[in-house]
N, C-alpha and C. Protein backbone atom coordinates (compact mmCIF):
# COMPACT_ATOMS: atom_id res chain seq x y z
N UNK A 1 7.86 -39.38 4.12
CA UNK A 1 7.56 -39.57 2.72
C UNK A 1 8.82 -40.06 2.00
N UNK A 2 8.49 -40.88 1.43
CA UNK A 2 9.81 -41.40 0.22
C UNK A 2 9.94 -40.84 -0.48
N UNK A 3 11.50 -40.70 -1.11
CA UNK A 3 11.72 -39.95 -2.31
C UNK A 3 11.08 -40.52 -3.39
N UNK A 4 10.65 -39.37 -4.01
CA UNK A 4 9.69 -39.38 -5.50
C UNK A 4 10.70 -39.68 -6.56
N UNK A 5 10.74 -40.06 -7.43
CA UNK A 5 11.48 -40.86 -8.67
C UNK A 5 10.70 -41.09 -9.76
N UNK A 6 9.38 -41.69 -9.53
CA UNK A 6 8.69 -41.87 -10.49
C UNK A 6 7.19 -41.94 -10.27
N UNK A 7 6.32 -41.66 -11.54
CA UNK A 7 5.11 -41.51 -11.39
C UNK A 7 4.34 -42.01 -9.91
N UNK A 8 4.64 -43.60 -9.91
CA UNK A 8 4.26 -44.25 -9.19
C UNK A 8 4.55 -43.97 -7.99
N UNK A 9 5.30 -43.73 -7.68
CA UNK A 9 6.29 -42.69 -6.05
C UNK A 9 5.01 -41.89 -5.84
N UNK A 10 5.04 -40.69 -7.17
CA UNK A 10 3.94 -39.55 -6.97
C UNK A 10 2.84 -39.72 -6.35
N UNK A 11 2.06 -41.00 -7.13
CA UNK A 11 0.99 -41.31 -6.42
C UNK A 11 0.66 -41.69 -5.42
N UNK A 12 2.06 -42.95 -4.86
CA UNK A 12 1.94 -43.77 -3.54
C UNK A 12 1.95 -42.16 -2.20
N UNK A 13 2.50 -40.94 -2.98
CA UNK A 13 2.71 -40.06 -1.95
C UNK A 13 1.72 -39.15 -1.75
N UNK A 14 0.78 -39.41 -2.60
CA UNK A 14 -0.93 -38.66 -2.38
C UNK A 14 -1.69 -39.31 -2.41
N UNK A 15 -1.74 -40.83 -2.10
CA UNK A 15 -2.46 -41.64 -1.44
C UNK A 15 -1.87 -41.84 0.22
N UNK A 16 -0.95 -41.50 0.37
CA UNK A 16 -0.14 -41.82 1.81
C UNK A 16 -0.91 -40.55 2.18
N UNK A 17 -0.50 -39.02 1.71
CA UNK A 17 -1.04 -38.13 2.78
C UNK A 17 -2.62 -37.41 2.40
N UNK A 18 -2.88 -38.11 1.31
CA UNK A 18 -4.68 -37.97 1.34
C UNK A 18 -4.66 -35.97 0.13
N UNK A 19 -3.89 -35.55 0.61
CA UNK A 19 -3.49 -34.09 0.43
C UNK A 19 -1.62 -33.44 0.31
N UNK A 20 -1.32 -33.22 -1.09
CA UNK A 20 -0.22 -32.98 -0.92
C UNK A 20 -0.36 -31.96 -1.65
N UNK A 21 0.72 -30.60 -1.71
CA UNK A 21 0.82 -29.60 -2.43
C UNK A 21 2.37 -29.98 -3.20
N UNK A 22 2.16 -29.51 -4.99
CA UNK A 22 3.09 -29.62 -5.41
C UNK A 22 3.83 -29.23 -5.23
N UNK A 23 3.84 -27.46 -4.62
CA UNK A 23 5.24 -26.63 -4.01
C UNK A 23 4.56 -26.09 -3.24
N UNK A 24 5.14 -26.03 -1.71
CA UNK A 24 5.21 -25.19 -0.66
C UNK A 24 6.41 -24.76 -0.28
N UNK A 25 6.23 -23.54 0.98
CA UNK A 25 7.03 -22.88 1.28
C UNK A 25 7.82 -23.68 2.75
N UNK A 26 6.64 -24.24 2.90
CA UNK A 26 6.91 -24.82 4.38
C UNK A 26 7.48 -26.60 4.20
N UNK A 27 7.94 -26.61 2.86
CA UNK A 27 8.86 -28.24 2.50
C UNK A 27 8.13 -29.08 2.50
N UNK A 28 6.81 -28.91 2.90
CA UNK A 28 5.74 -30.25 3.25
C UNK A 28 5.08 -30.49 1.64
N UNK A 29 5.80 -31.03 0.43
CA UNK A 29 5.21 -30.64 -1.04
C UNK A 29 5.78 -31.90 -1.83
N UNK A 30 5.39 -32.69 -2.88
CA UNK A 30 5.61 -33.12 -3.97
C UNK A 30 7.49 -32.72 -4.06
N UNK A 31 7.41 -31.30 -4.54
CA UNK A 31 8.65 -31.03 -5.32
C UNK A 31 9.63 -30.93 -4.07
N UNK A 32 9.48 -30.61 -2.77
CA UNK A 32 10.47 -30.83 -2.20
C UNK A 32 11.08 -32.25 -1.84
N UNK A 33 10.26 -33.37 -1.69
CA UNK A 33 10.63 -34.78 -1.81
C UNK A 33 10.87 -35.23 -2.80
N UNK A 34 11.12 -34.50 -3.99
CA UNK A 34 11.63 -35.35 -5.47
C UNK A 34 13.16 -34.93 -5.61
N UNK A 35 13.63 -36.57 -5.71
CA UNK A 35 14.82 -36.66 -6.57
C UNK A 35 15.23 -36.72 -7.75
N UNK A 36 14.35 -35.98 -8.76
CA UNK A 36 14.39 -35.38 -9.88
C UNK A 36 14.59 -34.30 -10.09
N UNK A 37 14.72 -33.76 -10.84
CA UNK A 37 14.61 -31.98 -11.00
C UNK A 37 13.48 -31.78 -11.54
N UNK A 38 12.77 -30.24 -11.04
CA UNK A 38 11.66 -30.23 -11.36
C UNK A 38 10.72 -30.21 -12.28
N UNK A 39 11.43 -29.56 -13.54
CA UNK A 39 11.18 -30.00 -14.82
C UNK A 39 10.53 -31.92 -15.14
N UNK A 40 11.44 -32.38 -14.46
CA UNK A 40 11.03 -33.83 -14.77
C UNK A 40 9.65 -34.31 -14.02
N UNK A 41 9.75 -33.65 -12.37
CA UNK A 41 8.30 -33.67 -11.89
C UNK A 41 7.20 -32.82 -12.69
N UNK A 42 7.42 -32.05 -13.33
CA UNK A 42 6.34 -31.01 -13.97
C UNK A 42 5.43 -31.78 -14.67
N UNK A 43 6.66 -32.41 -15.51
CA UNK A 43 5.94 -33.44 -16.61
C UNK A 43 5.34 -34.73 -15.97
N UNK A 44 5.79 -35.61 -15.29
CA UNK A 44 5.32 -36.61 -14.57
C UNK A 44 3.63 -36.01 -13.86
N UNK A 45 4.08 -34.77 -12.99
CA UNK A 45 2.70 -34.29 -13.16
C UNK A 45 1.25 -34.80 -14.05
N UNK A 46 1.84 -33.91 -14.99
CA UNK A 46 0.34 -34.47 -16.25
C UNK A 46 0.05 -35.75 -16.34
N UNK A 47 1.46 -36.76 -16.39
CA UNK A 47 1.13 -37.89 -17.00
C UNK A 47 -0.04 -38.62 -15.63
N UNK A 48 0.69 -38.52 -14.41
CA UNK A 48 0.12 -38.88 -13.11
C UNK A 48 -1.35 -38.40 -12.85
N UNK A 49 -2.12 -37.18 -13.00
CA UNK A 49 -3.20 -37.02 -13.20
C UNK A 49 -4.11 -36.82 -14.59
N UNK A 50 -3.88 -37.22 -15.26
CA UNK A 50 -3.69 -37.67 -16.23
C UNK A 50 -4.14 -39.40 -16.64
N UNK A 51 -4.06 -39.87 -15.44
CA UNK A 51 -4.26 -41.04 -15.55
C UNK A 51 -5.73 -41.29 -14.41
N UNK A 52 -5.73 -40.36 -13.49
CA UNK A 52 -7.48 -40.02 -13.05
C UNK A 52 -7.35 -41.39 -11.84
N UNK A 53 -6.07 -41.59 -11.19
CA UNK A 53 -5.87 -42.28 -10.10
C UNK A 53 -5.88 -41.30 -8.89
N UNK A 54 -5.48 -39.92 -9.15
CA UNK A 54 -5.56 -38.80 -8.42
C UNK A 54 -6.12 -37.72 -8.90
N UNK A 55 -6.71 -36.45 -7.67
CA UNK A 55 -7.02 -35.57 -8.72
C UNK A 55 -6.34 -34.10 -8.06
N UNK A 56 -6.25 -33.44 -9.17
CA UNK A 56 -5.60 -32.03 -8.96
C UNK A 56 -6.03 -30.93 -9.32
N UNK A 57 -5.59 -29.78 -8.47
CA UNK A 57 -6.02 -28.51 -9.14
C UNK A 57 -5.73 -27.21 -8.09
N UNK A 58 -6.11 -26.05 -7.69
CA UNK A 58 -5.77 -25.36 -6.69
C UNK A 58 -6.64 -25.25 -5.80
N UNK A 59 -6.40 -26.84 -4.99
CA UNK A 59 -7.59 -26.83 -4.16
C UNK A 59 -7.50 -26.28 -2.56
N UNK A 60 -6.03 -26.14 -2.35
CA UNK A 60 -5.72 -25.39 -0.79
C UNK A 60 -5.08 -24.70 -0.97
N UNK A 61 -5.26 -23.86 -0.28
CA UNK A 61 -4.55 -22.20 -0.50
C UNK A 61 -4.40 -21.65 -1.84
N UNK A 62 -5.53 -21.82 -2.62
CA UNK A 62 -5.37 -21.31 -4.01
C UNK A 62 -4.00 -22.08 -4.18
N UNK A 63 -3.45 -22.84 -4.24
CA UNK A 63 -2.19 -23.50 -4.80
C UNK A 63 -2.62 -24.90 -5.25
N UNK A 64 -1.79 -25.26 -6.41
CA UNK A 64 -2.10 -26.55 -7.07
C UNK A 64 -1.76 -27.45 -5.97
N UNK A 65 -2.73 -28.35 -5.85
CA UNK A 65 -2.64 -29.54 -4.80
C UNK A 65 -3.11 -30.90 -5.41
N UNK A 66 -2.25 -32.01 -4.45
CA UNK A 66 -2.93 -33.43 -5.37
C UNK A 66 -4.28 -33.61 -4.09
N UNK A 67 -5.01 -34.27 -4.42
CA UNK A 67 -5.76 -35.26 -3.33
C UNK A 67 -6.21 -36.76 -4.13
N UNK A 68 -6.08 -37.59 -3.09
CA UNK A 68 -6.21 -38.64 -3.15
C UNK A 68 -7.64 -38.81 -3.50
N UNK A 69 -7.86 -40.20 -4.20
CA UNK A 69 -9.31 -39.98 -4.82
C UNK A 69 -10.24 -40.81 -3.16
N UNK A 70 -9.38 -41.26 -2.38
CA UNK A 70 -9.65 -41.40 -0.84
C UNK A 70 -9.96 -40.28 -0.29
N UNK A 71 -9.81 -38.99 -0.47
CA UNK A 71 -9.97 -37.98 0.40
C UNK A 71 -11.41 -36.78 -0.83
N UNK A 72 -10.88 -36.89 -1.77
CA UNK A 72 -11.83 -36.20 -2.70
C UNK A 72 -13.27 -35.92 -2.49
N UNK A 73 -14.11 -36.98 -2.15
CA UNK A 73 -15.29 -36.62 -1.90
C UNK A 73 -15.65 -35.91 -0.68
N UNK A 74 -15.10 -36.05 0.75
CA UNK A 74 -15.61 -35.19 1.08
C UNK A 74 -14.94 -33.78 1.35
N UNK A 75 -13.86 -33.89 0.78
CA UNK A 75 -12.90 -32.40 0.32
C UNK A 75 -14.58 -31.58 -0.62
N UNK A 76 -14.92 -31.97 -1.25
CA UNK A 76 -15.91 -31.37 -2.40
C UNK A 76 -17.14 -31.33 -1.81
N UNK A 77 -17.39 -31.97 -0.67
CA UNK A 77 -18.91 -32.10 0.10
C UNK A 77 -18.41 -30.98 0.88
N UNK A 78 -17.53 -31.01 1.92
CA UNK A 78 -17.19 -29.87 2.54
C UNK A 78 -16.69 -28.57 2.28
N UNK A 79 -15.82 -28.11 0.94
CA UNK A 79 -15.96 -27.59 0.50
C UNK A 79 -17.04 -26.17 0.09
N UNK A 80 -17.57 -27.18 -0.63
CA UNK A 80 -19.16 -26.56 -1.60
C UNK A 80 -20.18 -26.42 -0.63
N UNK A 81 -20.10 -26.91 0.62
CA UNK A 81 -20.77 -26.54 1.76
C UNK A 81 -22.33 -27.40 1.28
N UNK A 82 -22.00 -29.04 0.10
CA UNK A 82 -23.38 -29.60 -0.14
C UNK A 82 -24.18 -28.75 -1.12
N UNK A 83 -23.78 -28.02 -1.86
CA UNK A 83 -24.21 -27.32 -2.74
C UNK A 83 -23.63 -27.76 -4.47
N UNK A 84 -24.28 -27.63 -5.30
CA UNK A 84 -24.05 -27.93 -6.63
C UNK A 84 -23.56 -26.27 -7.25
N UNK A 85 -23.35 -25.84 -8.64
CA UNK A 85 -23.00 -24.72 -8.93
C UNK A 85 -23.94 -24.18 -8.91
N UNK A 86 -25.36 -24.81 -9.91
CA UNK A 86 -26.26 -24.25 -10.72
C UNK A 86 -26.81 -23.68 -9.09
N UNK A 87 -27.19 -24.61 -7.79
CA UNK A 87 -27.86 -23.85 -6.74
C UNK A 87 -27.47 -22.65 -6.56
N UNK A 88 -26.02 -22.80 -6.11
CA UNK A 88 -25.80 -20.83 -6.36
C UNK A 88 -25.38 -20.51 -6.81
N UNK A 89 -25.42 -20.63 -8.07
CA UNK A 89 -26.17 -19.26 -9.20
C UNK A 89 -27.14 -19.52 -8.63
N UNK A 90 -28.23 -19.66 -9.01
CA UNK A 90 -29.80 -19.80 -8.43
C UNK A 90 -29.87 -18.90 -7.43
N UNK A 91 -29.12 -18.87 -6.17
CA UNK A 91 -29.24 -18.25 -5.23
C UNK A 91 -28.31 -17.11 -5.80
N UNK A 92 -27.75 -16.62 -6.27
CA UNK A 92 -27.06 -15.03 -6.28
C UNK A 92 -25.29 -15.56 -5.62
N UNK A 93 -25.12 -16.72 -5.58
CA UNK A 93 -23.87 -17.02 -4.74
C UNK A 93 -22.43 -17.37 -5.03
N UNK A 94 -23.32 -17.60 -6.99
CA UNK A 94 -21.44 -17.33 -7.23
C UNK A 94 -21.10 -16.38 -8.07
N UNK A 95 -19.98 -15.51 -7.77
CA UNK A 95 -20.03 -14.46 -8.73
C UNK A 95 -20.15 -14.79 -10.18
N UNK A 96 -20.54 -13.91 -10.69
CA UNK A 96 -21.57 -14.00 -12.58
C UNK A 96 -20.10 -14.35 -13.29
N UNK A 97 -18.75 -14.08 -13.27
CA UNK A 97 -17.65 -14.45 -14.14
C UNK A 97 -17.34 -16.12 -13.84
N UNK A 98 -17.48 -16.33 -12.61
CA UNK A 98 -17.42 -17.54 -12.29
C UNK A 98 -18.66 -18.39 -13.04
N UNK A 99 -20.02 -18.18 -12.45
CA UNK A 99 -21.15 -18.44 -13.26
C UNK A 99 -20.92 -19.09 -14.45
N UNK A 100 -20.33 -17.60 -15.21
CA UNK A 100 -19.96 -17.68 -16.61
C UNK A 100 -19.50 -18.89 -16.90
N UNK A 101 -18.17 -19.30 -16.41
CA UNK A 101 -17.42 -20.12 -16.30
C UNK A 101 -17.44 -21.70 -16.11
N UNK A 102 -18.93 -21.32 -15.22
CA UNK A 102 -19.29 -22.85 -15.00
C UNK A 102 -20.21 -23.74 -15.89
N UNK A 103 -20.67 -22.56 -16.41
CA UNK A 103 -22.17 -22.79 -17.48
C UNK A 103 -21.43 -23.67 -18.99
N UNK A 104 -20.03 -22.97 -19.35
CA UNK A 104 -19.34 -22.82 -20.04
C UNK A 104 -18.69 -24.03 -20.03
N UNK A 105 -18.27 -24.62 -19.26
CA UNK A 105 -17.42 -26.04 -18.91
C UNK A 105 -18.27 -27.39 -18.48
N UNK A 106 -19.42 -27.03 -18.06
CA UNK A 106 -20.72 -28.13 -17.90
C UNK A 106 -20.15 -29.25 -17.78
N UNK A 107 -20.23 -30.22 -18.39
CA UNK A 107 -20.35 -31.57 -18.12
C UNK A 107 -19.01 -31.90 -18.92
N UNK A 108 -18.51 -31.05 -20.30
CA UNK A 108 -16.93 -31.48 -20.62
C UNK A 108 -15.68 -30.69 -20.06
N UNK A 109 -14.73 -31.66 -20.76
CA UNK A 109 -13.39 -30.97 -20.62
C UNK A 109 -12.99 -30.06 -21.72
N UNK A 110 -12.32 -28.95 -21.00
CA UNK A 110 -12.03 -27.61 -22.03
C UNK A 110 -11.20 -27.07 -22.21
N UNK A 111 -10.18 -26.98 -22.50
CA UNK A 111 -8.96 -26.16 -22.91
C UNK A 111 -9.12 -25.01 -22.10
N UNK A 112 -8.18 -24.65 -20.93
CA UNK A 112 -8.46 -23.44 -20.22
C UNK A 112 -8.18 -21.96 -20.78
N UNK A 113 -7.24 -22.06 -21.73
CA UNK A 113 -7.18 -20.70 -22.56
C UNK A 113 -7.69 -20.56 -23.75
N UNK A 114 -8.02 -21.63 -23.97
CA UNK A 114 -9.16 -21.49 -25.16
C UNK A 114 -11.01 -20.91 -24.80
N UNK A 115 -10.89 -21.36 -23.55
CA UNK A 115 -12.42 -20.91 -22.66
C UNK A 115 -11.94 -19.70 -23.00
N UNK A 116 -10.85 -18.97 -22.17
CA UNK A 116 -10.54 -17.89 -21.49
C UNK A 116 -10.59 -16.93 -22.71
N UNK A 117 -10.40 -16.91 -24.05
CA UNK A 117 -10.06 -16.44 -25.01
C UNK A 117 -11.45 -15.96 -25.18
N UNK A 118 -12.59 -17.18 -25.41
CA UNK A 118 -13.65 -17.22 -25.89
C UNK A 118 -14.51 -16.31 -25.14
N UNK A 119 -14.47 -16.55 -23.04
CA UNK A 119 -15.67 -15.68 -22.80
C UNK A 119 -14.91 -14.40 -22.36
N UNK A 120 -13.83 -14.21 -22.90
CA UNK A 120 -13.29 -12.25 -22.48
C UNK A 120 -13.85 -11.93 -21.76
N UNK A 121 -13.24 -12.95 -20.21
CA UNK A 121 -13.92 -12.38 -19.17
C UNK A 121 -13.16 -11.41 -17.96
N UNK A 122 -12.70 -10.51 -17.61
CA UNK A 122 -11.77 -9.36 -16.89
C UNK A 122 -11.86 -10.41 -15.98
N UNK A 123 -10.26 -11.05 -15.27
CA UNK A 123 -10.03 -11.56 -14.03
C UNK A 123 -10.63 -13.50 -14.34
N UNK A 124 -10.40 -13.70 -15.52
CA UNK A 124 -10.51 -14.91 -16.09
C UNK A 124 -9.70 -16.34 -14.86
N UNK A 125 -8.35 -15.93 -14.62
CA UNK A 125 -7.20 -16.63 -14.42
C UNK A 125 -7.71 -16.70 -12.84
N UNK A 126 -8.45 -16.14 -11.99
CA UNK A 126 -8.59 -15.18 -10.34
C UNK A 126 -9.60 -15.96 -10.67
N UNK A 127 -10.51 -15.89 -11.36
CA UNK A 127 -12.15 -17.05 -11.37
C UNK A 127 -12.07 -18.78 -11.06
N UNK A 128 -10.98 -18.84 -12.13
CA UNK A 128 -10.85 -20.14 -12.52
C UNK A 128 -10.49 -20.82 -11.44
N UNK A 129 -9.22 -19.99 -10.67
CA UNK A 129 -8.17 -20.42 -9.35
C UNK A 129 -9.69 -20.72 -8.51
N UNK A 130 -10.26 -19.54 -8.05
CA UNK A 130 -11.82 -19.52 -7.34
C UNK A 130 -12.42 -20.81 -7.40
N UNK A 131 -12.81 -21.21 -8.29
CA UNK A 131 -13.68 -22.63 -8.75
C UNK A 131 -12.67 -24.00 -8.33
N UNK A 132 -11.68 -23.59 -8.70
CA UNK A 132 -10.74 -24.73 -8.37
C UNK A 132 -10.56 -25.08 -6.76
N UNK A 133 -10.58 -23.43 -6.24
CA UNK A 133 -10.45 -23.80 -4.51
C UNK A 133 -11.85 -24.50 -3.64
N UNK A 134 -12.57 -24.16 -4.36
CA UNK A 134 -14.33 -24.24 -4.08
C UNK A 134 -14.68 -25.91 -4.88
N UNK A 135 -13.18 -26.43 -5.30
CA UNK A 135 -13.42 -27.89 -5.77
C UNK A 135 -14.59 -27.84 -7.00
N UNK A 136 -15.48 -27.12 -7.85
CA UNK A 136 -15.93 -27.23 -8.65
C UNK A 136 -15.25 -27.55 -9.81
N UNK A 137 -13.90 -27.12 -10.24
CA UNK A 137 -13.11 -27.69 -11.43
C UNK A 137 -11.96 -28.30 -10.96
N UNK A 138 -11.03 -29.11 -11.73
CA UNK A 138 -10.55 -29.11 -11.21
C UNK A 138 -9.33 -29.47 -12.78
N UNK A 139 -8.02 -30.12 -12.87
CA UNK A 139 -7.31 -29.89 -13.81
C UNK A 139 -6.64 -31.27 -14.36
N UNK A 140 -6.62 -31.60 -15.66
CA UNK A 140 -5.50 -32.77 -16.32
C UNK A 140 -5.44 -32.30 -17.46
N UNK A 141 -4.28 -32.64 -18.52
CA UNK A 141 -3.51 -32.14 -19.24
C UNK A 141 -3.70 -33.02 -20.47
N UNK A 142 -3.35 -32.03 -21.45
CA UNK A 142 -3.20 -32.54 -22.65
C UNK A 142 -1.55 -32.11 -23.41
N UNK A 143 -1.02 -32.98 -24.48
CA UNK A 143 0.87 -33.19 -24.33
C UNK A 143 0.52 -31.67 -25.38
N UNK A 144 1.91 -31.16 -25.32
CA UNK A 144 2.25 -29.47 -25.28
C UNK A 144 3.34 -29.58 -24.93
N UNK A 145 3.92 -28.22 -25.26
CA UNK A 145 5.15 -28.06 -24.94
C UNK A 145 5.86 -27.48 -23.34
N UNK A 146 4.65 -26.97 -22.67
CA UNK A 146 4.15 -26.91 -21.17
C UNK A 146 3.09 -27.86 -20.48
N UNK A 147 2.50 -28.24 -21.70
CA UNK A 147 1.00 -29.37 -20.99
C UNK A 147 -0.18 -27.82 -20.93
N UNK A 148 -0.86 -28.05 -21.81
CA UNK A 148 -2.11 -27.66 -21.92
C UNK A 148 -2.88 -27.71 -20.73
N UNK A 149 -3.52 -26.96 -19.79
CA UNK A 149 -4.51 -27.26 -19.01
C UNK A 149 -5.67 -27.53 -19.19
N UNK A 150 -6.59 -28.30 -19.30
CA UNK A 150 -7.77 -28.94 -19.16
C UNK A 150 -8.80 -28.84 -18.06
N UNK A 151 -10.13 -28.17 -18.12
CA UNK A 151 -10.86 -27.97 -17.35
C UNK A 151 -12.05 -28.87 -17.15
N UNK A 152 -11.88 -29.70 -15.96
CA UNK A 152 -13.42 -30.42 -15.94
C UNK A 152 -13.76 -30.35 -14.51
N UNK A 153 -14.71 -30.46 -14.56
CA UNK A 153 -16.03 -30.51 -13.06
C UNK A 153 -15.04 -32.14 -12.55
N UNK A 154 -14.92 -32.20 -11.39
CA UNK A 154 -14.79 -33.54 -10.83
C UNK A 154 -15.62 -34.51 -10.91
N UNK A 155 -16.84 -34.49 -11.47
CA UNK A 155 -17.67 -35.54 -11.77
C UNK A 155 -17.47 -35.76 -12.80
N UNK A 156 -17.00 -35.08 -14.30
CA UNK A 156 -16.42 -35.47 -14.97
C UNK A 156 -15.61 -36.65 -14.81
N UNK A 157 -14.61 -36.01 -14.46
CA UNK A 157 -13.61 -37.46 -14.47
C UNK A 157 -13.86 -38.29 -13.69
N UNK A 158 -14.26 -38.58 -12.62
CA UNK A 158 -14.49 -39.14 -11.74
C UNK A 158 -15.85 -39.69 -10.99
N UNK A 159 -16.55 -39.49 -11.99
CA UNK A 159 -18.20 -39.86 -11.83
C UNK A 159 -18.70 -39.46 -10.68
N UNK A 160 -20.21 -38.52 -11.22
CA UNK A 160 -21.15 -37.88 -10.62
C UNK A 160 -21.35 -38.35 -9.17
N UNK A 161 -21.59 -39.53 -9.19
CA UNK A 161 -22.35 -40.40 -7.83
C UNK A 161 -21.04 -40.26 -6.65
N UNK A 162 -19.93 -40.74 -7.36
CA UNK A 162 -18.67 -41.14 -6.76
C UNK A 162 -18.19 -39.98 -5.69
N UNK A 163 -18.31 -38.15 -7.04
CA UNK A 163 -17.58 -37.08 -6.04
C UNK A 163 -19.06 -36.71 -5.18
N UNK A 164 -20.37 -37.14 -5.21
CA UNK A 164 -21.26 -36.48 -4.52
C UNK A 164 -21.53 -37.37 -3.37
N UNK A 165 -20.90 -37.94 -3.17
CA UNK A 165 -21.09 -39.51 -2.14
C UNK A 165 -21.08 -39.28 -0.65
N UNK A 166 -20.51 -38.00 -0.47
CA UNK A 166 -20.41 -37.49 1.04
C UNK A 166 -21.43 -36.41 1.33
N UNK A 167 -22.06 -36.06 0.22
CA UNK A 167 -22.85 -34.71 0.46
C UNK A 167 -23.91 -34.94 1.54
N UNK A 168 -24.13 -36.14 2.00
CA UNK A 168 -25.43 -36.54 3.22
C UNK A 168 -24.39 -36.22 4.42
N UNK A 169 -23.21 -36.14 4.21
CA UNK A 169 -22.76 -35.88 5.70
C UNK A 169 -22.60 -34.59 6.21
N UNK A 170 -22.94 -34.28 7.88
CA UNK A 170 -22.51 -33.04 8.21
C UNK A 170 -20.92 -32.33 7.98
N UNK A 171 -21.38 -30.54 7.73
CA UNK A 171 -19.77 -30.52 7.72
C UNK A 171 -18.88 -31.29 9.04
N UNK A 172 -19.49 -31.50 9.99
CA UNK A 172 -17.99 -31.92 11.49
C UNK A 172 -18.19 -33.63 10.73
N UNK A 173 -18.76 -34.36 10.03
CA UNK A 173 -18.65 -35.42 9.73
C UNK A 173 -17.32 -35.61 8.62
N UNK A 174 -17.78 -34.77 7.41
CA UNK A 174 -16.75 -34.55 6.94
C UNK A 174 -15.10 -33.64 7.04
N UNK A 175 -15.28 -33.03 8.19
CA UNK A 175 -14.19 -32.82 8.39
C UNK A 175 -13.74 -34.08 9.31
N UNK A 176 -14.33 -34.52 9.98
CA UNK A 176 -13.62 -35.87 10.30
C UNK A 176 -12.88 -36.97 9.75
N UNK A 177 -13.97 -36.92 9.03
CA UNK A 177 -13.32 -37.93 7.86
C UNK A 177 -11.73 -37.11 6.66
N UNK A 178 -11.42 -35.72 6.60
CA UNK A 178 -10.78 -35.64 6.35
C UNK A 178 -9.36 -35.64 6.96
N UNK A 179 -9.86 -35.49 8.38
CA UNK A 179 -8.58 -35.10 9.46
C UNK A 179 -8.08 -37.22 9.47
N UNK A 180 -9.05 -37.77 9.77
CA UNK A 180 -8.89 -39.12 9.22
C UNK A 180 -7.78 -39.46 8.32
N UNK A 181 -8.51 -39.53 7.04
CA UNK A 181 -7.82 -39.66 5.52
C UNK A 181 -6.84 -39.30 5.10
N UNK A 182 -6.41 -37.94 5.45
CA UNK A 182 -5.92 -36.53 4.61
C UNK A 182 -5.05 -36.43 5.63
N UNK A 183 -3.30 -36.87 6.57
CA UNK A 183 -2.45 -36.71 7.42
C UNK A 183 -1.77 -35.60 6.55
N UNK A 184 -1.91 -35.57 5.47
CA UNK A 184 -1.15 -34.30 4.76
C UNK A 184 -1.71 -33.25 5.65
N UNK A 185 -2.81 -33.36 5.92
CA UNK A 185 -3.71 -31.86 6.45
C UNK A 185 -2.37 -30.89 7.93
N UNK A 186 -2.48 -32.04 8.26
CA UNK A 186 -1.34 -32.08 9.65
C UNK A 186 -0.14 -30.95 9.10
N UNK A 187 0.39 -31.12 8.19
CA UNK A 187 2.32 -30.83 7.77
C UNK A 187 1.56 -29.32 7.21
N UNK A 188 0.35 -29.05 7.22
CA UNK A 188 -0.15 -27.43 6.54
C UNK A 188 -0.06 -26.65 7.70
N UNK A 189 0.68 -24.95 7.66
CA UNK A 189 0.05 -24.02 8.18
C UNK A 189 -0.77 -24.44 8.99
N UNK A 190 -0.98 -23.92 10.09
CA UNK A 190 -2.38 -23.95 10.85
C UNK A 190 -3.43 -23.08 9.90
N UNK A 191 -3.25 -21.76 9.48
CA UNK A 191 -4.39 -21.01 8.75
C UNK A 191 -4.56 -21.70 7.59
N UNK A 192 -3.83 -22.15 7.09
CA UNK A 192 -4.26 -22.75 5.54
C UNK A 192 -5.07 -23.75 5.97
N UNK A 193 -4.52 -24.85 6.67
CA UNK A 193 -5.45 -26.27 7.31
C UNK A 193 -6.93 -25.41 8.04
N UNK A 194 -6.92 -24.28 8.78
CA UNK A 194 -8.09 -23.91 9.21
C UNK A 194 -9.05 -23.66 8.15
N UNK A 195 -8.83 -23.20 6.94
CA UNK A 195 -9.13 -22.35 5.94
C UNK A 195 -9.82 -24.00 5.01
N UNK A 196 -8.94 -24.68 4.63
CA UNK A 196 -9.11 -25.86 4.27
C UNK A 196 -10.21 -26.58 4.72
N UNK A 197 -10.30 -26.73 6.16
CA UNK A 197 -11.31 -27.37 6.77
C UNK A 197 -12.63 -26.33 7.06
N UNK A 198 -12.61 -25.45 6.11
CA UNK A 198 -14.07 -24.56 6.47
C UNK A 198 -14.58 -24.06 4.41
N UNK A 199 -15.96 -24.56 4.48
CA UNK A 199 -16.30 -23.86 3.41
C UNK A 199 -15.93 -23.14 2.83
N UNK A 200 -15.77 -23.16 1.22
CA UNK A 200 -15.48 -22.04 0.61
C UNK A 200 -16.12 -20.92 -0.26
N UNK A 201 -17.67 -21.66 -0.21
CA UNK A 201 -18.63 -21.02 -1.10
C UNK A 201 -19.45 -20.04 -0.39
């Protein structure tokens, strides 16, 4: 991976590995390849997804991760295990705070502590992470003095048809196609990459 410098770096480096984490432990991350300080990546952050060339949120290992909008769909087909939210709810399958949560954020984008304020829900912050790993939300920013988090469904930003485009494939199809796409998958943990490549709903 090339050193990161600028937005454009950022992106060329989560289109190169399909899957990158902003900080890991294991050096394989965004912030360990930047020759900035991190403050300056923080912000580049927002502006970079933000611009809806990539998308982000805590989609592996409960940790904020980029993915390439190359790898996205069937990250979210495999994932969600081909399931929409409303099905489970319907079925009893996602917990009722989450539920809450999803009913709540529908089709716009939402200020995440402004939700959080509104449905006083015990374990608000533990839900949200949940939905994010399960690829149902996912995150871009609005300017702040930290960057505001912003909550939308990936079809939001990224149109309905576009993130549901893999859902006809089997999960071993789509994990193919991610082991394919996604060479970031490779530089993960074996348990996180196992964990990654298996349903989360």
């Amino acid at each position: 991976m090339n050193t990161i410098l600028t937005q454009e770096d950022l992106i060329a480096a989560v289109n190169e590995y399909g899957i990158l984490p902003f900080w890991s432990e294991t050096g394989f991350s965004a912030s360990a390849n930047a020759g900035i300080s991190f403050m300056k990546l923080w912000y580049m952050r927002e502006r970079a997804v933000n611009g809806k060339q990539i998308a982000y949120g805590k989609f592996i290992n409960k940790k904020a991760t980029f993915v390439s909008l190359d790898v996205l769909p069937y990250l979210c087909a495999l994932r969600r295990d081909g399931y929409d939210y409303d099905s489970l709810i319907d079925e009893g399958r996602l917990p009722k705070r989450e539920a809450d949560i999803m009913n709540a954020v529908g089709d716009d984008t939402v200020p995440s502590y402004k939700l959080g304020k509104k449905l006083e829900i015990k374990g608000y912050d533990t839900a949200v992470t949940s939905l994010q790993n399960k690829t149902f939300l996912c995150v871009t920013f609005v300017k702040s003095a930290m960057g505001t988090a912003m909550l939308s469904m990936p079809e939001t930003l990224f149109g309905y048809d576009f993130v549901r485009s893999a859902y006809s494939l089997t999960p071993e199809q789509n994990i193919e196609e991610l082991l394919k796409r996604a060479p970031g998958l490779q530089e993960l943990d074996e348990n996180i990459r196992r964990k990654a490549l298996t349903p989360a709903v």
